[in-house]
PDB file of N, CA and C in Angstrom:
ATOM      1  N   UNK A   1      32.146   3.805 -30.661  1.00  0.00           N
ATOM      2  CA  UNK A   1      31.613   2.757 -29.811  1.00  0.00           C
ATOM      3  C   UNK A   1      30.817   3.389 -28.669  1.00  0.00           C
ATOM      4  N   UNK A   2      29.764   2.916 -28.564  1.00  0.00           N
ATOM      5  CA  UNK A   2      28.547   3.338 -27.933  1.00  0.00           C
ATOM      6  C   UNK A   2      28.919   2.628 -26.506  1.00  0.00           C
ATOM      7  N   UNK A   3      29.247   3.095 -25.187  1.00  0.00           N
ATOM      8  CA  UNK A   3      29.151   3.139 -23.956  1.00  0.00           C
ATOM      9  C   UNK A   3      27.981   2.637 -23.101  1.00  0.00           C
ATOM     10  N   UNK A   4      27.892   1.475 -22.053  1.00  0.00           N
ATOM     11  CA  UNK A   4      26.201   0.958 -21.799  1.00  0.00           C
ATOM     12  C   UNK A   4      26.570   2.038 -20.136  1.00  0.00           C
ATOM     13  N   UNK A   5      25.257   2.501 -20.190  1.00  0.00           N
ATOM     14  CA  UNK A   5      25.402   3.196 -18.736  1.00  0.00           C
ATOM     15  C   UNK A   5      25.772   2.151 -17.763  1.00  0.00           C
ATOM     16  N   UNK A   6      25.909   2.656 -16.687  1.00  0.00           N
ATOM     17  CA  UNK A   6      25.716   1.577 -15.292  1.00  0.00           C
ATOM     18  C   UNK A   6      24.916   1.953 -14.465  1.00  0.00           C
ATOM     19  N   UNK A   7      24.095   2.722 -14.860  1.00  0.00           N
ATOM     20  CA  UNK A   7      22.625   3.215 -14.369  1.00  0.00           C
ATOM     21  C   UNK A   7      21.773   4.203 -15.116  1.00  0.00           C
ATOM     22  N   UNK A   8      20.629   4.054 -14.947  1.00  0.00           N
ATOM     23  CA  UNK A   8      19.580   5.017 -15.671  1.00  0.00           C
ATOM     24  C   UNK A   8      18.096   5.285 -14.657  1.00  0.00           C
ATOM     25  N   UNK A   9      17.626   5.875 -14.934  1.00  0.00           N
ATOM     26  CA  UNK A   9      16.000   6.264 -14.356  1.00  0.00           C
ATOM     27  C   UNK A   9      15.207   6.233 -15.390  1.00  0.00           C
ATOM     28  N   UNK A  10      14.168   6.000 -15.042  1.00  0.00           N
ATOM     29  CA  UNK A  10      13.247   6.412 -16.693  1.00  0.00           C
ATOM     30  C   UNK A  10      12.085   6.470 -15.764  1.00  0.00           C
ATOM     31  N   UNK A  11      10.821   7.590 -16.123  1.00  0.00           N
ATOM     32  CA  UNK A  11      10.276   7.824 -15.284  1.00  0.00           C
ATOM     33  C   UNK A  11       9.069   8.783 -16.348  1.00  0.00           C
ATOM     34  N   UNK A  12       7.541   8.496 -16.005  1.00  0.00           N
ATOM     35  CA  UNK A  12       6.789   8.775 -17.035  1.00  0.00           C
ATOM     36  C   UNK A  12       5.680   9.551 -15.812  1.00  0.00           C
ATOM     37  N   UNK A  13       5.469  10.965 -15.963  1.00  0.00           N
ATOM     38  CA  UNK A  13       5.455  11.104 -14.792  1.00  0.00           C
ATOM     39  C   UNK A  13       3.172  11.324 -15.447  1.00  0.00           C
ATOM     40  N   UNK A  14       3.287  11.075 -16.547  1.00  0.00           N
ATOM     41  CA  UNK A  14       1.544  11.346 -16.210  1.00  0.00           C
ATOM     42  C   UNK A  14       0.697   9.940 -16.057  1.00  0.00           C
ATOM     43  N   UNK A  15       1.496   8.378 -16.326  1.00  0.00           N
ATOM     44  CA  UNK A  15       1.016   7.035 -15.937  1.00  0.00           C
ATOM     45  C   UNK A  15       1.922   6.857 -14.535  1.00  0.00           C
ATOM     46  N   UNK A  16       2.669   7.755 -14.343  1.00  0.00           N
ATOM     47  CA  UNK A  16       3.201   7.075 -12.457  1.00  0.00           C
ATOM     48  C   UNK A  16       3.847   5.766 -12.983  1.00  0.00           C
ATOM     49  N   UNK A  17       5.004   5.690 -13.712  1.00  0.00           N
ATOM     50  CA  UNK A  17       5.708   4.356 -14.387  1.00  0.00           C
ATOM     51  C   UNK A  17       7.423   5.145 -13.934  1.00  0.00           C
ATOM     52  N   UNK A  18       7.956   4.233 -13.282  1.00  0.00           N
ATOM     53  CA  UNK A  18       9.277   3.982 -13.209  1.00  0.00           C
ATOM     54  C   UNK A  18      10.349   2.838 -13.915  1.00  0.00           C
ATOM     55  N   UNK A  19      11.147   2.854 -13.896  1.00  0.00           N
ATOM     56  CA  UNK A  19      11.778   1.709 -14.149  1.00  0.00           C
ATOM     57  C   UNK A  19      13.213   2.010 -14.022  1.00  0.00           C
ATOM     58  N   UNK A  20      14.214   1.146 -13.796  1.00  0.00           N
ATOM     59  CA  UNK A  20      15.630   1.270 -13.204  1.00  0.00           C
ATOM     60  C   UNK A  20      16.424   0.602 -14.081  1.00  0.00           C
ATOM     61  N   UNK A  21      17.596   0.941 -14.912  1.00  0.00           N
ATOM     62  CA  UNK A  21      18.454   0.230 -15.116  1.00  0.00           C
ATOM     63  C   UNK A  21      19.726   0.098 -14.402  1.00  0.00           C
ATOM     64  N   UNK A  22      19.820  -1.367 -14.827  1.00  0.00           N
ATOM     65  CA  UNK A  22      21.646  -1.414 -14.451  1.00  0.00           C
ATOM     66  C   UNK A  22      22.582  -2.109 -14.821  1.00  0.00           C
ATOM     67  N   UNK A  23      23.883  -1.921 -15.172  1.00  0.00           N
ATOM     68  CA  UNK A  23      25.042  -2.612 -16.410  1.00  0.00           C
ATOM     69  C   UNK A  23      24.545  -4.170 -15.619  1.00  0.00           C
ATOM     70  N   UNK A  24      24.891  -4.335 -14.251  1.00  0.00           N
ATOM     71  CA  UNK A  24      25.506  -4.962 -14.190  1.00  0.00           C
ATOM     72  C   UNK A  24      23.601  -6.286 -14.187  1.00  0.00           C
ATOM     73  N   UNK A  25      22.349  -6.091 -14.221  1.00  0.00           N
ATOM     74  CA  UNK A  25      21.512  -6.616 -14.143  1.00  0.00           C
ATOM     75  C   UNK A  25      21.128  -6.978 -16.165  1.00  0.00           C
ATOM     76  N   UNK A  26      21.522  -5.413 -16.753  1.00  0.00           N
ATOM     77  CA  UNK A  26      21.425  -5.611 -18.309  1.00  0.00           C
ATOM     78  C   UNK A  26      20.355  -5.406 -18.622  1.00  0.00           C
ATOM     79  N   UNK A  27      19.317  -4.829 -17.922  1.00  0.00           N
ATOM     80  CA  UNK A  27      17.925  -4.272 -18.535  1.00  0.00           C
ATOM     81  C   UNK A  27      17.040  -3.815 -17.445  1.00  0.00           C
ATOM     82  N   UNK A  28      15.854  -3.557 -17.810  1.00  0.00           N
ATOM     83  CA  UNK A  28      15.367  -2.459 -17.327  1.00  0.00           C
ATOM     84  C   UNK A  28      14.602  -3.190 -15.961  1.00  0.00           C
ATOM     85  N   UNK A  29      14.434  -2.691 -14.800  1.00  0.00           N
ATOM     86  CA  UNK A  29      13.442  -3.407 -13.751  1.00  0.00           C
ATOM     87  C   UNK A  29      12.281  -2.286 -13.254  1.00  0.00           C
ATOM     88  N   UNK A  30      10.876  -2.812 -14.103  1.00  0.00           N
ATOM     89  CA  UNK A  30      10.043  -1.666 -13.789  1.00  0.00           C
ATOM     90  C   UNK A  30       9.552  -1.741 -12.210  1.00  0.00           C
ATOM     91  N   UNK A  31       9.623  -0.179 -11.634  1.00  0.00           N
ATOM     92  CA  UNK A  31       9.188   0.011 -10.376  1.00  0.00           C
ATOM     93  C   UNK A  31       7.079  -0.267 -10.481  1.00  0.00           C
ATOM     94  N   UNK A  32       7.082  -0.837  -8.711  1.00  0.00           N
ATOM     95  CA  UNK A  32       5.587  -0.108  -8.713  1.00  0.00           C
ATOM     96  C   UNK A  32       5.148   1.218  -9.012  1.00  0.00           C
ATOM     97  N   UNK A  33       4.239   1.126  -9.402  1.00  0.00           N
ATOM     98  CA  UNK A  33       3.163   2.233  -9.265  1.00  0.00           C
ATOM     99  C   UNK A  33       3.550   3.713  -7.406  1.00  0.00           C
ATOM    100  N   UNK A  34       3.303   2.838  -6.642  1.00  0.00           N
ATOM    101  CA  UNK A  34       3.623   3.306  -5.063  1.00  0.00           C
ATOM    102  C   UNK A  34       4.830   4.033  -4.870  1.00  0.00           C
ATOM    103  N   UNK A  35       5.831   3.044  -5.544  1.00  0.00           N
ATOM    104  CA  UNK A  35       7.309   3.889  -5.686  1.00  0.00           C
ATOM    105  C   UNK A  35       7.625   4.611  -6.674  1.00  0.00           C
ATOM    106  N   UNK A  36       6.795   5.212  -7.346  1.00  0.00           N
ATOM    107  CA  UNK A  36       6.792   6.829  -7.834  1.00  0.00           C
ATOM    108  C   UNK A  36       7.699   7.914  -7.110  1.00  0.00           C
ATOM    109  N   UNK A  37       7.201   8.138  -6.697  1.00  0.00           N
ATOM    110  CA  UNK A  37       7.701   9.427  -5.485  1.00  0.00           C
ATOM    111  C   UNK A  37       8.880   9.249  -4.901  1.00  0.00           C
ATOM    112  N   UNK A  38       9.180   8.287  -4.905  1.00  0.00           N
ATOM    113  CA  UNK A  38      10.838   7.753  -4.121  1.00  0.00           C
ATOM    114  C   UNK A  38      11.737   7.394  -5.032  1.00  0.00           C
ATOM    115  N   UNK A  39      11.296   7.047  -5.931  1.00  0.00           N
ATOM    116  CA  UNK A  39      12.238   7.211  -7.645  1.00  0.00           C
ATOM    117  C   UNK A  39      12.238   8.030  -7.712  1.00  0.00           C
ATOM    118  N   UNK A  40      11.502   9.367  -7.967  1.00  0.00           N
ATOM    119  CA  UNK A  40      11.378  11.160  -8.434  1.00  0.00           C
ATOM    120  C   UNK A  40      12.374  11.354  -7.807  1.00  0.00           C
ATOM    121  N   UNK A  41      12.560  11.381  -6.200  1.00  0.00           N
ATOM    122  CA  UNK A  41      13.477  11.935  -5.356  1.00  0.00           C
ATOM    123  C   UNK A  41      14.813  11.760  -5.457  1.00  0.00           C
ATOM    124  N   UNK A  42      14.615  10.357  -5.893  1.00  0.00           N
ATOM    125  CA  UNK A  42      16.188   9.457  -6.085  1.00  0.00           C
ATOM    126  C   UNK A  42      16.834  10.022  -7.274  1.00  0.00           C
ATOM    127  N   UNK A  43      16.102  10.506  -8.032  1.00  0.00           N
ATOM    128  CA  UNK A  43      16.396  10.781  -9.493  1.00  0.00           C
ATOM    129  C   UNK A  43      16.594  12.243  -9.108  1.00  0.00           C
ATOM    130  N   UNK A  44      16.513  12.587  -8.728  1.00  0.00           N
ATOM    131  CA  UNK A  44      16.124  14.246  -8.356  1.00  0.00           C
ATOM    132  C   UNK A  44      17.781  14.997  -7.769  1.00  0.00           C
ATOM    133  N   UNK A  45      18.007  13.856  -6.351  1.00  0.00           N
ATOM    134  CA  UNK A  45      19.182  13.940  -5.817  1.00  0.00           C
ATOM    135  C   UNK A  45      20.201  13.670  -6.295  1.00  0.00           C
ATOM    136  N   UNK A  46      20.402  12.632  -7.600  1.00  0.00           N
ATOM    137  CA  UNK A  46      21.072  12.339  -7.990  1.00  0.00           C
ATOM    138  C   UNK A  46      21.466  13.919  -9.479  1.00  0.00           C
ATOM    139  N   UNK A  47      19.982  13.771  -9.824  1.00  0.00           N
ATOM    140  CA  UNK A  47      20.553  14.950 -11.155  1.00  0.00           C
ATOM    141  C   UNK A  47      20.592  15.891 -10.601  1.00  0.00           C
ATOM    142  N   UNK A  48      20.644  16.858  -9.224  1.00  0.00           N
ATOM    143  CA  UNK A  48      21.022  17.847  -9.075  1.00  0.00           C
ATOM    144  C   UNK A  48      22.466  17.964  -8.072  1.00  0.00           C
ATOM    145  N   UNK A  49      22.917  16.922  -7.789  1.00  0.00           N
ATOM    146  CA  UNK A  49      24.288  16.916  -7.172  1.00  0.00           C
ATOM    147  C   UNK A  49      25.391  16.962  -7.681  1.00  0.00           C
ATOM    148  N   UNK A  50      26.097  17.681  -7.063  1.00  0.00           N
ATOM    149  CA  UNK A  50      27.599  18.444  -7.335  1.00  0.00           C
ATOM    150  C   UNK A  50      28.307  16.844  -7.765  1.00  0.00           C
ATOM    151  N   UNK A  51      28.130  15.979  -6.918  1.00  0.00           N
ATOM    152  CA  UNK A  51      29.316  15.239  -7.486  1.00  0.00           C
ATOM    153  C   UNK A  51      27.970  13.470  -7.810  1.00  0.00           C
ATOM    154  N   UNK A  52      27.431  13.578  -8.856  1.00  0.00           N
ATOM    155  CA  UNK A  52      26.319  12.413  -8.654  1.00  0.00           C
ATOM    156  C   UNK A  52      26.781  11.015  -8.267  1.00  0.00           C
ATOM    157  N   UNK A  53      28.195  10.760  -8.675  1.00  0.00           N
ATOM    158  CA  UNK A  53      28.820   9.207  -8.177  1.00  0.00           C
ATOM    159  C   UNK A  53      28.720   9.077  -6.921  1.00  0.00           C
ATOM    160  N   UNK A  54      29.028  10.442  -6.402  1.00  0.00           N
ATOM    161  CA  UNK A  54      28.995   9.837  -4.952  1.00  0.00           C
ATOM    162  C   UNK A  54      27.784   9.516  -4.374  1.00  0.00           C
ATOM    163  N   UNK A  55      26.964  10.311  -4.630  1.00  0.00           N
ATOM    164  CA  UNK A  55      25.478  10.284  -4.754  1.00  0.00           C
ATOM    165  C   UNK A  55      24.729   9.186  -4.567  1.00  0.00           C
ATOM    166  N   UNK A  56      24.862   8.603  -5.515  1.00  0.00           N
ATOM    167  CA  UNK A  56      24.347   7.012  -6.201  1.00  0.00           C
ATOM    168  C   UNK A  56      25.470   6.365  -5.207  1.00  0.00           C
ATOM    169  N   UNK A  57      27.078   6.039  -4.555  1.00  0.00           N
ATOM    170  CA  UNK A  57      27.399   5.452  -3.999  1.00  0.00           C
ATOM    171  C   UNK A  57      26.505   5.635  -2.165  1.00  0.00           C
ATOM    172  N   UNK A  58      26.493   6.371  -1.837  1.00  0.00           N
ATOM    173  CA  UNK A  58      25.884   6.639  -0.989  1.00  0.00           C
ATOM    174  C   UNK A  58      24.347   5.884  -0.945  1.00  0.00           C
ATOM    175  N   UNK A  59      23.604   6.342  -1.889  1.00  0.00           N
ATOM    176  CA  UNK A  59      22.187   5.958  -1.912  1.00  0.00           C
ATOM    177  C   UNK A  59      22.345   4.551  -2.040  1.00  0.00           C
ATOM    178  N   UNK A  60      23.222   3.207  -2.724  1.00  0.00           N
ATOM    179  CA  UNK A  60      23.448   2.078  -2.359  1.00  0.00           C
ATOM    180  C   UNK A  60      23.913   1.778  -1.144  1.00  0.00           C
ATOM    181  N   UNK A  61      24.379   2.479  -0.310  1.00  0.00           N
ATOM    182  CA  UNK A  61      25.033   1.696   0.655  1.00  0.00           C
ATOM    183  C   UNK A  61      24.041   2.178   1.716  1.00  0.00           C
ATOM    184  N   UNK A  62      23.143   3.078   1.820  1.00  0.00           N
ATOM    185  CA  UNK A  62      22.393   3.135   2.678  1.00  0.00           C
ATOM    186  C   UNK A  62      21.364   1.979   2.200  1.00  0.00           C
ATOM    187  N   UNK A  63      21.069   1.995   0.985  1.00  0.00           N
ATOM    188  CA  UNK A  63      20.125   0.754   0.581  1.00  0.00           C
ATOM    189  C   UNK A  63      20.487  -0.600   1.404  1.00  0.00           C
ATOM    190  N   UNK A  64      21.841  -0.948   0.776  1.00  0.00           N
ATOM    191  CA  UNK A  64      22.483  -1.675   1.279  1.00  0.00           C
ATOM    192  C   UNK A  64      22.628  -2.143   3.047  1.00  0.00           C
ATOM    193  N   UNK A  65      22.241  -1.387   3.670  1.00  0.00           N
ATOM    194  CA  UNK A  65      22.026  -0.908   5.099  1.00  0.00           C
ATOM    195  C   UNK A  65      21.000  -1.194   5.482  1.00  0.00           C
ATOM    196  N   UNK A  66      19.988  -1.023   4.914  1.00  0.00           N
ATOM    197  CA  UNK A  66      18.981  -1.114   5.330  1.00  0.00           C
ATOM    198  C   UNK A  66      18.141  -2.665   5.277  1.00  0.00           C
ATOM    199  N   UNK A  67      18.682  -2.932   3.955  1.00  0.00           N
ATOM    200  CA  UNK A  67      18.287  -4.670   3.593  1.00  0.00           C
ATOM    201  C   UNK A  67      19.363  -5.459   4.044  1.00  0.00           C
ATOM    202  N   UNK A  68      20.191  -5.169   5.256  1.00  0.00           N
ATOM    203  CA  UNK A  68      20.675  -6.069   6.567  1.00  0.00           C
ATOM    204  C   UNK A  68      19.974  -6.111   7.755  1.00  0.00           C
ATOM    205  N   UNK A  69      19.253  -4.824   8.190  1.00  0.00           N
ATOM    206  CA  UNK A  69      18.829  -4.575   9.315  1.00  0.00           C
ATOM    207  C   UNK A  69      17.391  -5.791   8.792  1.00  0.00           C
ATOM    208  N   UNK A  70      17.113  -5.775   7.829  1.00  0.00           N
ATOM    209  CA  UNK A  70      15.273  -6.741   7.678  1.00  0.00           C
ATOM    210  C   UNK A  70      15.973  -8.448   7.734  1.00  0.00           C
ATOM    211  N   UNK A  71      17.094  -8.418   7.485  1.00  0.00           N
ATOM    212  CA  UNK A  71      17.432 -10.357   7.527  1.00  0.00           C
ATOM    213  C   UNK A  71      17.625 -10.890   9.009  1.00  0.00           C
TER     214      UNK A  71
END
C-alpha cells in the first residue's frame, strides 16, 4: 500500500514552474512564475536539514505568522 505524502515540491527549473502539494488540500497548487526563488529556497531548506519535519513545522508557523499580522 502506497503512502500519499503530506507534502511535496515540484519545481521545473528551465520554465520557472512550481507547484505545491498537500494531503490535506489533495492535489497540486501551481505557484507563480515570481515565486520561483522562494520555492527553490523553501525546498532547499527543507532537503538539506538535519531534521526536515521540523523544518516544514517551522516554515508554517512562521507562514502562519505572518498571514495574521496582514488581517
Amino acid at each position: 500500500m502506497n503512502k500519499v505524502p503530506e507534502f511535496a515540491i515540484f519545481q521545473d527549473s528551465k520554465r520557472y514552474r512550481s507547484a505545491i502539494w498537500t494531503k490535506e488540500q489533495g492535489r497540486w497548487q501551481e505557484c507563480k512564475p515570481e515565486e520561483f526563488a522562494a520555492i527553490l529556497i523553501m525546498a532547499n531548506l527543507i532537503r538539506h536539514s538535519p531534521d526536515p519535519n521540523a523544518t516544514m513545522q517551522q516554515l508554517i508557523e512562521m507562514m502562519q505568522f505572518d498571514n495574521s499580522e496582514e488581517g
